[in-house]
PDB file of N, CA and C in Angstrom:
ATOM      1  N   UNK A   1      21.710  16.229  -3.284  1.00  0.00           N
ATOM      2  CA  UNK A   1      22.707  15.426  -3.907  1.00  0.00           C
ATOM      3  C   UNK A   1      22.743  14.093  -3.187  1.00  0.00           C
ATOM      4  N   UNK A   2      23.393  12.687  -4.002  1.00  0.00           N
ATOM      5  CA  UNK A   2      23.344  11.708  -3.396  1.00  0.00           C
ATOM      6  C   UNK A   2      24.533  10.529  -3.821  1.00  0.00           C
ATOM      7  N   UNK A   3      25.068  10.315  -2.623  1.00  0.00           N
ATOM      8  CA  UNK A   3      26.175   9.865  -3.021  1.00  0.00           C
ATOM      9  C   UNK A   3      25.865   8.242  -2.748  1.00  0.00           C
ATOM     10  N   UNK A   4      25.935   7.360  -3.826  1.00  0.00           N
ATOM     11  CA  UNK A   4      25.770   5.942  -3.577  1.00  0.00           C
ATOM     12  C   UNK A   4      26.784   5.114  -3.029  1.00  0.00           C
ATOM     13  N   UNK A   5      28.245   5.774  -4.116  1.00  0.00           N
ATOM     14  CA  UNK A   5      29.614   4.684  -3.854  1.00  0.00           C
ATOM     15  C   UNK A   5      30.363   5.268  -2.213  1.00  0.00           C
ATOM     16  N   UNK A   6      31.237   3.913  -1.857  1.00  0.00           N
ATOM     17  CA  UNK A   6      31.905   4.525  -0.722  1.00  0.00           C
ATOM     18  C   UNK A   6      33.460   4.125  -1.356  1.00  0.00           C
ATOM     19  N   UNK A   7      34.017   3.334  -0.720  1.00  0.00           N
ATOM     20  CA  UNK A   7      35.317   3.441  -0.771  1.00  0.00           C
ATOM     21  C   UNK A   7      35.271   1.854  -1.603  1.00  0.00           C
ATOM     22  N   UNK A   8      34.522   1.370  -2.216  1.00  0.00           N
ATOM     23  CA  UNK A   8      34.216   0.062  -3.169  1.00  0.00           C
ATOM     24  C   UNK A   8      34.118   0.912  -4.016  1.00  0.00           C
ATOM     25  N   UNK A   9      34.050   2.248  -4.685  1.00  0.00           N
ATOM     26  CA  UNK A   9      34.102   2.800  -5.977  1.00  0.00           C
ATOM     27  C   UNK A   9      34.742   4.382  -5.460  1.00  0.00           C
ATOM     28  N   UNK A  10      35.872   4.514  -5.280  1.00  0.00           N
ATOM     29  CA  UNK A  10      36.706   5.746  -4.582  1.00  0.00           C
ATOM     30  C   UNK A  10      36.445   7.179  -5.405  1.00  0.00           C
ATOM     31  N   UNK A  11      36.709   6.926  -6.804  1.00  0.00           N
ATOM     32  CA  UNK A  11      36.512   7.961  -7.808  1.00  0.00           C
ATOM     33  C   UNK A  11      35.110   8.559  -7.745  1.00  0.00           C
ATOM     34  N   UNK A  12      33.829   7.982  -7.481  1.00  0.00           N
ATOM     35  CA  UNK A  12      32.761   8.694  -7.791  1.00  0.00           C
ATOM     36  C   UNK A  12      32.313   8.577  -6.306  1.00  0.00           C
ATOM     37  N   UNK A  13      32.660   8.241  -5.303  1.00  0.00           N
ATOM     38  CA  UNK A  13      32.535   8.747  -4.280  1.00  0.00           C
ATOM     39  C   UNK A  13      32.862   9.968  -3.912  1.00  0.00           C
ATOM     40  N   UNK A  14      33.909  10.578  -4.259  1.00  0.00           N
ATOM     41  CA  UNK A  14      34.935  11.703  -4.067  1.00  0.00           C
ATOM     42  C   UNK A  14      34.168  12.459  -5.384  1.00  0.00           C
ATOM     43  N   UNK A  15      33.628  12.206  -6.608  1.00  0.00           N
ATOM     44  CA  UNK A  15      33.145  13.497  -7.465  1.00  0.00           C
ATOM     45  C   UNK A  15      32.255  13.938  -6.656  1.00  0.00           C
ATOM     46  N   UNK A  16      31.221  13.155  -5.849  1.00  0.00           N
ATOM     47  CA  UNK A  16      29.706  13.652  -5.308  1.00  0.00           C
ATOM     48  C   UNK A  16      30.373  14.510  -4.161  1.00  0.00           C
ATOM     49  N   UNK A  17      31.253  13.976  -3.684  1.00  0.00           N
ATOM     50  CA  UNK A  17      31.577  15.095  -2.296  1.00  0.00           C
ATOM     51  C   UNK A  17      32.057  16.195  -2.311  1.00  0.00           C
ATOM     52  N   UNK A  18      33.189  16.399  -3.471  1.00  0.00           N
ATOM     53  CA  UNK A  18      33.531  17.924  -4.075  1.00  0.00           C
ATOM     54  C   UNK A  18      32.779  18.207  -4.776  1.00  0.00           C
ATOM     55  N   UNK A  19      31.252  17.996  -6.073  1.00  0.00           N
ATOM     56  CA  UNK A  19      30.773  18.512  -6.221  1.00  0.00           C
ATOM     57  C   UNK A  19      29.836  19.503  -5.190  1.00  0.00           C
ATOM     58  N   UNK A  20      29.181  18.546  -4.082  1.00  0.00           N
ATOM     59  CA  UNK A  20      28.423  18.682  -2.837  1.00  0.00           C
ATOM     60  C   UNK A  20      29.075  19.938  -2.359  1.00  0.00           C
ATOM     61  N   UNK A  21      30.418  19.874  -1.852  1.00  0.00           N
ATOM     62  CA  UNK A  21      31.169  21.256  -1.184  1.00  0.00           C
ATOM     63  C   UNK A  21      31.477  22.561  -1.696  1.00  0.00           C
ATOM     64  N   UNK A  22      31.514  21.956  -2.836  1.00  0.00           N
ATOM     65  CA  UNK A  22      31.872  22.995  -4.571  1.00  0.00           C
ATOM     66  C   UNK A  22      30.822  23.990  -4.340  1.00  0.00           C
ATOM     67  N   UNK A  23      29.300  23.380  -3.992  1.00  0.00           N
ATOM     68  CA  UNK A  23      28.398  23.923  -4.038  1.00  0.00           C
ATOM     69  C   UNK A  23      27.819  24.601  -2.954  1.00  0.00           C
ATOM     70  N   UNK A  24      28.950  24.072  -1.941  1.00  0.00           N
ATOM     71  CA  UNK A  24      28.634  25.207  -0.646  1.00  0.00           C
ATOM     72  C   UNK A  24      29.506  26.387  -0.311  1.00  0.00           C
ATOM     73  N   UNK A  25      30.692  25.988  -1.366  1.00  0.00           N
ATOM     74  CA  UNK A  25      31.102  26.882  -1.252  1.00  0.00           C
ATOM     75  C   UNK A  25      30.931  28.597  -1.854  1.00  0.00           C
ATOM     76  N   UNK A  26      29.992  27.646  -3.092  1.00  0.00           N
ATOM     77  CA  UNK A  26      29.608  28.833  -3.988  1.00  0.00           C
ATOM     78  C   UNK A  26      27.789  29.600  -3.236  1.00  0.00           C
ATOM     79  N   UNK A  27      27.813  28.712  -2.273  1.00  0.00           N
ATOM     80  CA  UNK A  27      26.851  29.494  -1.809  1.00  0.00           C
ATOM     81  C   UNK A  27      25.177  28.705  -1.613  1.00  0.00           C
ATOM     82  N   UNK A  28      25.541  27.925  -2.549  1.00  0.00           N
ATOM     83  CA  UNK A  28      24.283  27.070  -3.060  1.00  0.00           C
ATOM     84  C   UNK A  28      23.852  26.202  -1.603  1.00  0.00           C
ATOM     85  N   UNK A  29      22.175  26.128  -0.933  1.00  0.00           N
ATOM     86  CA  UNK A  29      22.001  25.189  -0.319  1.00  0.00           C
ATOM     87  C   UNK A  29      22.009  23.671  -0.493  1.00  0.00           C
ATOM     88  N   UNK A  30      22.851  22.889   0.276  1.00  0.00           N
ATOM     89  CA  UNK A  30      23.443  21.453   0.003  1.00  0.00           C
ATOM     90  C   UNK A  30      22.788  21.001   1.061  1.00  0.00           C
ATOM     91  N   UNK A  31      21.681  19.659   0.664  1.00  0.00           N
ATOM     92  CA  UNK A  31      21.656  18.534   1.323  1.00  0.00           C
ATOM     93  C   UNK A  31      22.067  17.194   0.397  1.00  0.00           C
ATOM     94  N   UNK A  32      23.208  16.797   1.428  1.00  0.00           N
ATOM     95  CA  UNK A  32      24.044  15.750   0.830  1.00  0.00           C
ATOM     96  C   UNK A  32      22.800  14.038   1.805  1.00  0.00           C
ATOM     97  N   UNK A  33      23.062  13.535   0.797  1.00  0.00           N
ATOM     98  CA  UNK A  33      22.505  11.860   1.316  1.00  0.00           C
ATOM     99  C   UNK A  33      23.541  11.234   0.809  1.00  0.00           C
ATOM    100  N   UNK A  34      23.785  10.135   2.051  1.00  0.00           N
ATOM    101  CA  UNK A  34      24.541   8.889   1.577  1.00  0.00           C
ATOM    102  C   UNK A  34      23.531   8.136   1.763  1.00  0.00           C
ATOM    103  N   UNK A  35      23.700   6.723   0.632  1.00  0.00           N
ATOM    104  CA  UNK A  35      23.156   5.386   0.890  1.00  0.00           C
ATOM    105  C   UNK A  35      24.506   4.961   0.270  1.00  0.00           C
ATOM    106  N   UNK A  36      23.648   3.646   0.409  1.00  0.00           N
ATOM    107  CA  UNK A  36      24.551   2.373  -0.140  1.00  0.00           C
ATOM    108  C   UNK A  36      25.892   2.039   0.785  1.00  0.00           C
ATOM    109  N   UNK A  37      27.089   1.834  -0.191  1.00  0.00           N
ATOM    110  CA  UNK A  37      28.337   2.098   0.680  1.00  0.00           C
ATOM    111  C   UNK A  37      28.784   3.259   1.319  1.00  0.00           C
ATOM    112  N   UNK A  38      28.041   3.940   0.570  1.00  0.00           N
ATOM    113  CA  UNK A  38      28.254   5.596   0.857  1.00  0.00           C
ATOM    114  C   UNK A  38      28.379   5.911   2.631  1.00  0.00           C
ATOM    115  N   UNK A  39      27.351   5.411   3.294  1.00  0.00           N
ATOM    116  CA  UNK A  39      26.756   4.965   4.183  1.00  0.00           C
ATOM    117  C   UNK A  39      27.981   5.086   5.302  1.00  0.00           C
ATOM    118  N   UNK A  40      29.043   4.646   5.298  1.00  0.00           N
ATOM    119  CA  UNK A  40      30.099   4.529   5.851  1.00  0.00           C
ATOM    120  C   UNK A  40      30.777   5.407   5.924  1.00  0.00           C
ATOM    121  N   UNK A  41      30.700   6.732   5.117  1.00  0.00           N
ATOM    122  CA  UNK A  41      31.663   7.537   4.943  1.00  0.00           C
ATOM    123  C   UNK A  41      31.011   8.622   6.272  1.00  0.00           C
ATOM    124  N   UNK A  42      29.790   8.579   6.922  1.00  0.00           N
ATOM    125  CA  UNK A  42      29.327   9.414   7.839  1.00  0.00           C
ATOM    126  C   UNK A  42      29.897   9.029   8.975  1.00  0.00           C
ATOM    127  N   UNK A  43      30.269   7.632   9.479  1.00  0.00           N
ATOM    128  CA  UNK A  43      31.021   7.042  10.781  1.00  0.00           C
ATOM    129  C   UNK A  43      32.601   7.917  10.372  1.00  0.00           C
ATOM    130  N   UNK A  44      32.645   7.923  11.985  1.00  0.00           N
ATOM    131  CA  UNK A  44      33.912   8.614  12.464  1.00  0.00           C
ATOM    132  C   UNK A  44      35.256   8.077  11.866  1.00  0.00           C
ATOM    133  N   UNK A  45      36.317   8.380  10.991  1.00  0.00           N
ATOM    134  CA  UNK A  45      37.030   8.020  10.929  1.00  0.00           C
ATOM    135  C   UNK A  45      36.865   7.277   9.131  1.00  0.00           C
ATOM    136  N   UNK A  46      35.921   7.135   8.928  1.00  0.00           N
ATOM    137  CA  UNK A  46      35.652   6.477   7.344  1.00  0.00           C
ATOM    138  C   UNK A  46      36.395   7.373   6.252  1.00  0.00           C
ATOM    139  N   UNK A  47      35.836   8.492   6.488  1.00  0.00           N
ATOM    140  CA  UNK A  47      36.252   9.148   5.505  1.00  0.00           C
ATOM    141  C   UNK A  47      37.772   9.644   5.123  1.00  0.00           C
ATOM    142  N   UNK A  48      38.261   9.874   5.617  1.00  0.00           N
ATOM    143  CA  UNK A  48      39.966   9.556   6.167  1.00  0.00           C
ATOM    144  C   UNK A  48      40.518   8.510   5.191  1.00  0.00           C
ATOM    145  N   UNK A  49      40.066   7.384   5.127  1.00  0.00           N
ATOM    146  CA  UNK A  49      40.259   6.591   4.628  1.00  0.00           C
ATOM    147  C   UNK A  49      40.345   6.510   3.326  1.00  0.00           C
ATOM    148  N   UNK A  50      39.794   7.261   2.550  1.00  0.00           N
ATOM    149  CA  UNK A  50      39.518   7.474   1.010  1.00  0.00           C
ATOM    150  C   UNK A  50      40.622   7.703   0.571  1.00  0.00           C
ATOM    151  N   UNK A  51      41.451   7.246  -0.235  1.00  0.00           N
ATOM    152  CA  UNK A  51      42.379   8.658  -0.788  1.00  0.00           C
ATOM    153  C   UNK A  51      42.469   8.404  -2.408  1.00  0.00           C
ATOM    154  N   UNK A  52      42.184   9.673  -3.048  1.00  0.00           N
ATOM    155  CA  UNK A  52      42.603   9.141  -4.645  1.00  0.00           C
ATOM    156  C   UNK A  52      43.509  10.410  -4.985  1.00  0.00           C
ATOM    157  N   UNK A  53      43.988   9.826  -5.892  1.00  0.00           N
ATOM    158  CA  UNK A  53      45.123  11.003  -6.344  1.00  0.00           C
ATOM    159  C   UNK A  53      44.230  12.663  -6.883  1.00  0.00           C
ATOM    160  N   UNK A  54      44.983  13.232  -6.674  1.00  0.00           N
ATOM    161  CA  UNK A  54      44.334  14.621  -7.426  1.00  0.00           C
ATOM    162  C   UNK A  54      42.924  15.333  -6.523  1.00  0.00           C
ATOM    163  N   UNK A  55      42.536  14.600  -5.945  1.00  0.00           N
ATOM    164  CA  UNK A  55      41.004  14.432  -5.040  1.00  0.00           C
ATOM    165  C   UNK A  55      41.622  15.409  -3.762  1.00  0.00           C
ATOM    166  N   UNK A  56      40.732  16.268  -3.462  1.00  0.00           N
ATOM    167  CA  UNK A  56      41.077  16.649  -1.655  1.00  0.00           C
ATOM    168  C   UNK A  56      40.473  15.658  -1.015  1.00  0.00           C
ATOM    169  N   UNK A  57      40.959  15.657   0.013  1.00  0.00           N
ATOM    170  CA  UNK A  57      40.508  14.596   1.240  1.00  0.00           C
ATOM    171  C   UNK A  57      39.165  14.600   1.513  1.00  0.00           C
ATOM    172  N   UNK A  58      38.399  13.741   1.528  1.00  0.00           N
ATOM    173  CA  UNK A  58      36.887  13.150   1.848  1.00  0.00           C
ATOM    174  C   UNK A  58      36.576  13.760   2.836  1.00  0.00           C
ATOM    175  N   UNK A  59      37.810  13.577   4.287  1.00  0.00           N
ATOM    176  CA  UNK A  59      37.176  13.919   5.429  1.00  0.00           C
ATOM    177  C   UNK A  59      36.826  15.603   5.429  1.00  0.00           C
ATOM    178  N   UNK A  60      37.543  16.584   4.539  1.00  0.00           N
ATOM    179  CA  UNK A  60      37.597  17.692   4.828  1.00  0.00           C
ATOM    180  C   UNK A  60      36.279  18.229   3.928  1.00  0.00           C
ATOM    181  N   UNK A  61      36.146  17.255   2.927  1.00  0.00           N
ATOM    182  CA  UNK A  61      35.031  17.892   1.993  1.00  0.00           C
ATOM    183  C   UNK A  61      33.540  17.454   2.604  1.00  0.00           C
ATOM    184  N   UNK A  62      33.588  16.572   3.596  1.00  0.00           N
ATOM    185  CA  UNK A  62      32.413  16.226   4.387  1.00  0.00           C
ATOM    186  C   UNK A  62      32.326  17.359   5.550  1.00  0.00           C
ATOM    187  N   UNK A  63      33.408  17.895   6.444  1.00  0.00           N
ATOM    188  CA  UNK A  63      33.385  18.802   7.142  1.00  0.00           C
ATOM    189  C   UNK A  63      32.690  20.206   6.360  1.00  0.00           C
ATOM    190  N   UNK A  64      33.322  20.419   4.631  1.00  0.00           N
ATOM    191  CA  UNK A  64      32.892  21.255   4.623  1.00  0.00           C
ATOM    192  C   UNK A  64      31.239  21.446   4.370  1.00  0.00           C
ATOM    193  N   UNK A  65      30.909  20.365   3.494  1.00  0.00           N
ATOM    194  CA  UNK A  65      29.395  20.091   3.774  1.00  0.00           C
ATOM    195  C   UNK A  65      28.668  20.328   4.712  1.00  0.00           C
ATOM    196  N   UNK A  66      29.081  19.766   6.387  1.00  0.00           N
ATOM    197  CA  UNK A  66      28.145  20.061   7.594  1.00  0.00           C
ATOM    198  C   UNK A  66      28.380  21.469   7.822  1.00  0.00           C
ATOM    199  N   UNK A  67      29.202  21.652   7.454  1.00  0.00           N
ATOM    200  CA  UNK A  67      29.783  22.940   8.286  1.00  0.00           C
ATOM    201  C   UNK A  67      28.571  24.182   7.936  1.00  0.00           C
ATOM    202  N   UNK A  68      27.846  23.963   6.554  1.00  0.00           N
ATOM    203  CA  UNK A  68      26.611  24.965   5.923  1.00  0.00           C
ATOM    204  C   UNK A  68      25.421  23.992   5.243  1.00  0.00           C
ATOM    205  N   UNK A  69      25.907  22.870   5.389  1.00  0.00           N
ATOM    206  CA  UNK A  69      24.286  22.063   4.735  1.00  0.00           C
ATOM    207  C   UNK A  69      23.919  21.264   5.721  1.00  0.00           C
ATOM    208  N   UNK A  70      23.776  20.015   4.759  1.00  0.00           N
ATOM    209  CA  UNK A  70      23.166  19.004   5.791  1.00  0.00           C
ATOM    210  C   UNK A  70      23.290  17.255   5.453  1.00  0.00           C
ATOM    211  N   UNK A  71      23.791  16.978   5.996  1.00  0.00           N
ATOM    212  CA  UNK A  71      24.302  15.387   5.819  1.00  0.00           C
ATOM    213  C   UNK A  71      23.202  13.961   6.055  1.00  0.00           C
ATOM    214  N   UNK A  72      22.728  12.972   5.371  1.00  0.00           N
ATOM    215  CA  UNK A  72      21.272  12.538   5.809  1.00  0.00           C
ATOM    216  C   UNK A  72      22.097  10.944   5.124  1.00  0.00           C
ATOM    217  N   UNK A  73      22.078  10.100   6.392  1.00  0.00           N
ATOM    218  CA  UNK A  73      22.424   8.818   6.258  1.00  0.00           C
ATOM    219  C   UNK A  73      20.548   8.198   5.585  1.00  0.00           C
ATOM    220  N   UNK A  74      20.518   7.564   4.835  1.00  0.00           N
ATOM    221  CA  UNK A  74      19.241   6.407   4.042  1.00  0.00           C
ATOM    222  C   UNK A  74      19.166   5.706   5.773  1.00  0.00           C
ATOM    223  N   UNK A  75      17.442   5.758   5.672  1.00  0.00           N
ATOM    224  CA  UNK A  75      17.165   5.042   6.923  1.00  0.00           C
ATOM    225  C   UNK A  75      17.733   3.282   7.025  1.00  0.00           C
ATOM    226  N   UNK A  76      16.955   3.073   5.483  1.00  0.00           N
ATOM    227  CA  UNK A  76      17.302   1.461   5.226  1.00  0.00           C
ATOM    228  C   UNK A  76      18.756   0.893   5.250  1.00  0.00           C
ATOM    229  N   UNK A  77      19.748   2.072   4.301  1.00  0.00           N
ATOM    230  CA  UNK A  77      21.090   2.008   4.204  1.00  0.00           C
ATOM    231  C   UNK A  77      21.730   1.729   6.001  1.00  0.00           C
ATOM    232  N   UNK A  78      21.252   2.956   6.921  1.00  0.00           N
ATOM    233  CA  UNK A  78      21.958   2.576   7.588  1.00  0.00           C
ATOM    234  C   UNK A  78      21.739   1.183   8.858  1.00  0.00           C
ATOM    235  N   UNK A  79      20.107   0.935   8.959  1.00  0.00           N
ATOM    236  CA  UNK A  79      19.717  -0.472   9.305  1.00  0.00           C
ATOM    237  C   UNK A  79      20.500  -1.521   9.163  1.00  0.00           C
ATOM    238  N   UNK A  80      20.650  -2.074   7.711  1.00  0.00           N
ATOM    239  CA  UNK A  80      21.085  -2.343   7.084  1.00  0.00           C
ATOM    240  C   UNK A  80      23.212  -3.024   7.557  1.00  0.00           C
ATOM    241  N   UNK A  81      23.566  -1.585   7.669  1.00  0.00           N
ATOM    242  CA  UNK A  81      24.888  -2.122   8.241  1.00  0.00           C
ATOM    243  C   UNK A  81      24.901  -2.362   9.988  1.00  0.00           C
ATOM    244  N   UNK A  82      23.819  -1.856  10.264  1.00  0.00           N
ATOM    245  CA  UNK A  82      23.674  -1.992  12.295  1.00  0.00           C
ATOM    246  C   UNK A  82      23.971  -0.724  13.254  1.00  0.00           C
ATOM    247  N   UNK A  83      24.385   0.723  12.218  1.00  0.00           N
ATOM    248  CA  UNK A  83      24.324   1.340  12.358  1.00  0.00           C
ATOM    249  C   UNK A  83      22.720   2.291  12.907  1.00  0.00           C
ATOM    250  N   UNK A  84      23.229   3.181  13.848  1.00  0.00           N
ATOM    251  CA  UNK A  84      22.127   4.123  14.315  1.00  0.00           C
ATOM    252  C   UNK A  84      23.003   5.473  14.363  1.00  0.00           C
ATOM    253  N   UNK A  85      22.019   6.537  15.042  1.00  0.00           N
ATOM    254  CA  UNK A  85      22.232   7.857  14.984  1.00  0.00           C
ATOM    255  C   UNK A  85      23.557   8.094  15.521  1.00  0.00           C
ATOM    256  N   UNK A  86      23.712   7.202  16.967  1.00  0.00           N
ATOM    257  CA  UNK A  86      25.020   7.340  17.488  1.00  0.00           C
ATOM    258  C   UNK A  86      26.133   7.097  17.183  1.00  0.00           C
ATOM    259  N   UNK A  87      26.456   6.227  15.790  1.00  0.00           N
ATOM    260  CA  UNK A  87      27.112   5.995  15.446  1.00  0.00           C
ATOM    261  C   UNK A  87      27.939   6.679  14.110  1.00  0.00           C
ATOM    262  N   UNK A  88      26.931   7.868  14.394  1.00  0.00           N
ATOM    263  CA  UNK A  88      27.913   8.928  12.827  1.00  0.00           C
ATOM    264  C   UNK A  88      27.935  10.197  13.158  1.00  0.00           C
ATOM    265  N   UNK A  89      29.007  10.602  12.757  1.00  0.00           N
ATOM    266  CA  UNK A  89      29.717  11.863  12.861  1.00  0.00           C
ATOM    267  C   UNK A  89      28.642  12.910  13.322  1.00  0.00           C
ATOM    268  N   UNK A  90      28.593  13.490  14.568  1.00  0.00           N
ATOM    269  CA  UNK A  90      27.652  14.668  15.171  1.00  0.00           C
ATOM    270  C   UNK A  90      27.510  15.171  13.579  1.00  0.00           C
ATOM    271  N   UNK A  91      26.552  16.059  13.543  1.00  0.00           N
ATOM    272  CA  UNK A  91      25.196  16.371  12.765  1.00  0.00           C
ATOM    273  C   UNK A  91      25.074  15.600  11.844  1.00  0.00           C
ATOM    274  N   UNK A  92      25.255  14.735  11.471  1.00  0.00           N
ATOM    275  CA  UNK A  92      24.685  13.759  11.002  1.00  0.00           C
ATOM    276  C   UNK A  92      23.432  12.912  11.147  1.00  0.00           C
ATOM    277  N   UNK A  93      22.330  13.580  10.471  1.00  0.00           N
ATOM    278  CA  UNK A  93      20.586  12.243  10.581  1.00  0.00           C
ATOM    279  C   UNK A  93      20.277  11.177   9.810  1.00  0.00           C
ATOM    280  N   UNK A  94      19.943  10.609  10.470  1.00  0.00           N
ATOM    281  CA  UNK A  94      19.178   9.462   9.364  1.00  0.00           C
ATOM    282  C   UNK A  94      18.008   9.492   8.962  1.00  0.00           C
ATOM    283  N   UNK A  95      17.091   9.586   7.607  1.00  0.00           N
ATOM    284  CA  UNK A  95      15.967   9.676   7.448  1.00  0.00           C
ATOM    285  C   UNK A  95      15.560   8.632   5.889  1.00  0.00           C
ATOM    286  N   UNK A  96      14.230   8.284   5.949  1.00  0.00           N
ATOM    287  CA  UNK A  96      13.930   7.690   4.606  1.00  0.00           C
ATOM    288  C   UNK A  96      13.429   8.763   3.651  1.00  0.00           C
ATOM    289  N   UNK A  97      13.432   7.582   2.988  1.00  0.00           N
ATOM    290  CA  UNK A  97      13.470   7.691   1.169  1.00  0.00           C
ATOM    291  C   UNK A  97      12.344   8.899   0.748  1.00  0.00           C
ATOM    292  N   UNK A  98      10.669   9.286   2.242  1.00  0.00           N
ATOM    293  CA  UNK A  98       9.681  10.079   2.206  1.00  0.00           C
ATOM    294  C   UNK A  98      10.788  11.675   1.908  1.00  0.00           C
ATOM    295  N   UNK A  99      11.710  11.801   2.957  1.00  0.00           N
ATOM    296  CA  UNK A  99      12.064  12.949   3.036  1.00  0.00           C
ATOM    297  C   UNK A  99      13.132  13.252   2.073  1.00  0.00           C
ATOM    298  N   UNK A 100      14.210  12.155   1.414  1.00  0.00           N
ATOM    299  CA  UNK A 100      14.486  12.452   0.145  1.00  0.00           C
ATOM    300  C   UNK A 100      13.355  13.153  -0.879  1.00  0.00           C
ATOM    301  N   UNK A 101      12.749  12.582  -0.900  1.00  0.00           N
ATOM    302  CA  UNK A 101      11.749  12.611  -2.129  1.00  0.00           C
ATOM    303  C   UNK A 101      11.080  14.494  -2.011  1.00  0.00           C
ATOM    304  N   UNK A 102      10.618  14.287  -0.929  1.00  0.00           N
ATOM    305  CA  UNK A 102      10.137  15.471  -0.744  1.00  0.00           C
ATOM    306  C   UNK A 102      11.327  16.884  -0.672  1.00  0.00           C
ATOM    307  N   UNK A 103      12.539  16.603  -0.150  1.00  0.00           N
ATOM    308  CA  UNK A 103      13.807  17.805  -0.581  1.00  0.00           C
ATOM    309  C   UNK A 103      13.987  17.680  -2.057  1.00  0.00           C
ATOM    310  N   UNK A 104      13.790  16.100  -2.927  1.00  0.00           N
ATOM    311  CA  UNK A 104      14.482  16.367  -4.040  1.00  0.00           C
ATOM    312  C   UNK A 104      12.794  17.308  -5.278  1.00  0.00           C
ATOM    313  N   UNK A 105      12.100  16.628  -4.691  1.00  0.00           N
ATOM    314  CA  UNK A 105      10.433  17.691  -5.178  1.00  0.00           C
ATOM    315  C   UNK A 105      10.334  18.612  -4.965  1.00  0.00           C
ATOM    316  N   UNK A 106      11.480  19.456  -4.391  1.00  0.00           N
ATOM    317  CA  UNK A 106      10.880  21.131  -3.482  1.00  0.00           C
ATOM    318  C   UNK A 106      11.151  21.692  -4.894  1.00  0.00           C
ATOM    319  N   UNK A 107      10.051  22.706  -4.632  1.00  0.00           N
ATOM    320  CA  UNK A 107      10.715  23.975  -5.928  1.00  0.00           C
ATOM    321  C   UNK A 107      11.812  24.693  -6.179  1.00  0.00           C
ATOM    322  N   UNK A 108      12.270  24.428  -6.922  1.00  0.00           N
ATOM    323  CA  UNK A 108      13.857  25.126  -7.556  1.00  0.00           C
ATOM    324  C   UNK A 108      14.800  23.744  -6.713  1.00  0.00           C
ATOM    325  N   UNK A 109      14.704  22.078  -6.387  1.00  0.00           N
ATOM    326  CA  UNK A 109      15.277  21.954  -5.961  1.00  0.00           C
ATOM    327  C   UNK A 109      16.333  21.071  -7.698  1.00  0.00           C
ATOM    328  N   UNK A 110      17.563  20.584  -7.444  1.00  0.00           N
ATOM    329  CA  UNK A 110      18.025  20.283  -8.220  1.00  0.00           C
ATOM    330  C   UNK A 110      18.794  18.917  -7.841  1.00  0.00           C
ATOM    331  N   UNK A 111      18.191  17.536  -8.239  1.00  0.00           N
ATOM    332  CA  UNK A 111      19.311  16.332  -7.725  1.00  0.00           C
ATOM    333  C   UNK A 111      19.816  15.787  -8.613  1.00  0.00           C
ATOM    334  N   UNK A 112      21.487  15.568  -7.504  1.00  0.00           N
ATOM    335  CA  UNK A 112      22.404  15.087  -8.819  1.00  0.00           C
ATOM    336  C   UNK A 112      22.682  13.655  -7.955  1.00  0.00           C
ATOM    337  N   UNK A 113      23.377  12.855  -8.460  1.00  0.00           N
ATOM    338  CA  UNK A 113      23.331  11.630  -8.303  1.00  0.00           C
ATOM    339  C   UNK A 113      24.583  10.468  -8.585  1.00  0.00           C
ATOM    340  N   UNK A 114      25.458  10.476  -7.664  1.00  0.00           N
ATOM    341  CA  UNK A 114      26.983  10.111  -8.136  1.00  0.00           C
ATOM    342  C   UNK A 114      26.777   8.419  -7.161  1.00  0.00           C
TER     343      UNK A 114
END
């Protein structure tokens, strides 16, 4: 799954992250990617920040994500803001667009795209 918007588009930031958790909760293996603004929501304290009505909280639906998948900041995305590894939420990696490509090519894999 891949979440583009951050808190410059709140609503479809927050569908990709409860879909993402939705899906860990049901069991399904989740690797979540941020790019874009998205990008921000992996630093400490970003996600907190979100709030839309009706929505659970960002920060808790990102916890629940690491907590059984796997969280993958865009190499370029996070360059880009001056960000590095140290700068986002423990288990949190950064990798390019090769290793997207290749999780979203695996067999039986399925990407959605908010």
């Amino acid at each position: 799954m891949k979440v583009t918007a951050g808190l410059d588009a709140p609503e479809r930031c927050a569908q990709g992250f409860t879909v993402a958790a939705t899906a860990v909760a049901a069991g399904f293996a989740v690797s979540l990617w941020l790019t874009g603004e998205a990008t921000w929501m992996a630093t400490p304290g970003r996600a907190a920040e979100l709030e839309l009505a009706h929505a659970a909280p960002l920060d808790e639906l990102l916890s629940a994500v690491l907590a059984s998948g796997s969280v993958t900041v865009c190499t370029q995305c996070a360059a880009r803001r001056g960000l590095d590894v140290a700068d986002l939420i423990d288990g949190v990696r950064i990798a390019g667009a090769a290793s997207f490509v290749d999780e979203a090519m695996a067999d039986g894999a399925q990407a959605l795209v908010y």
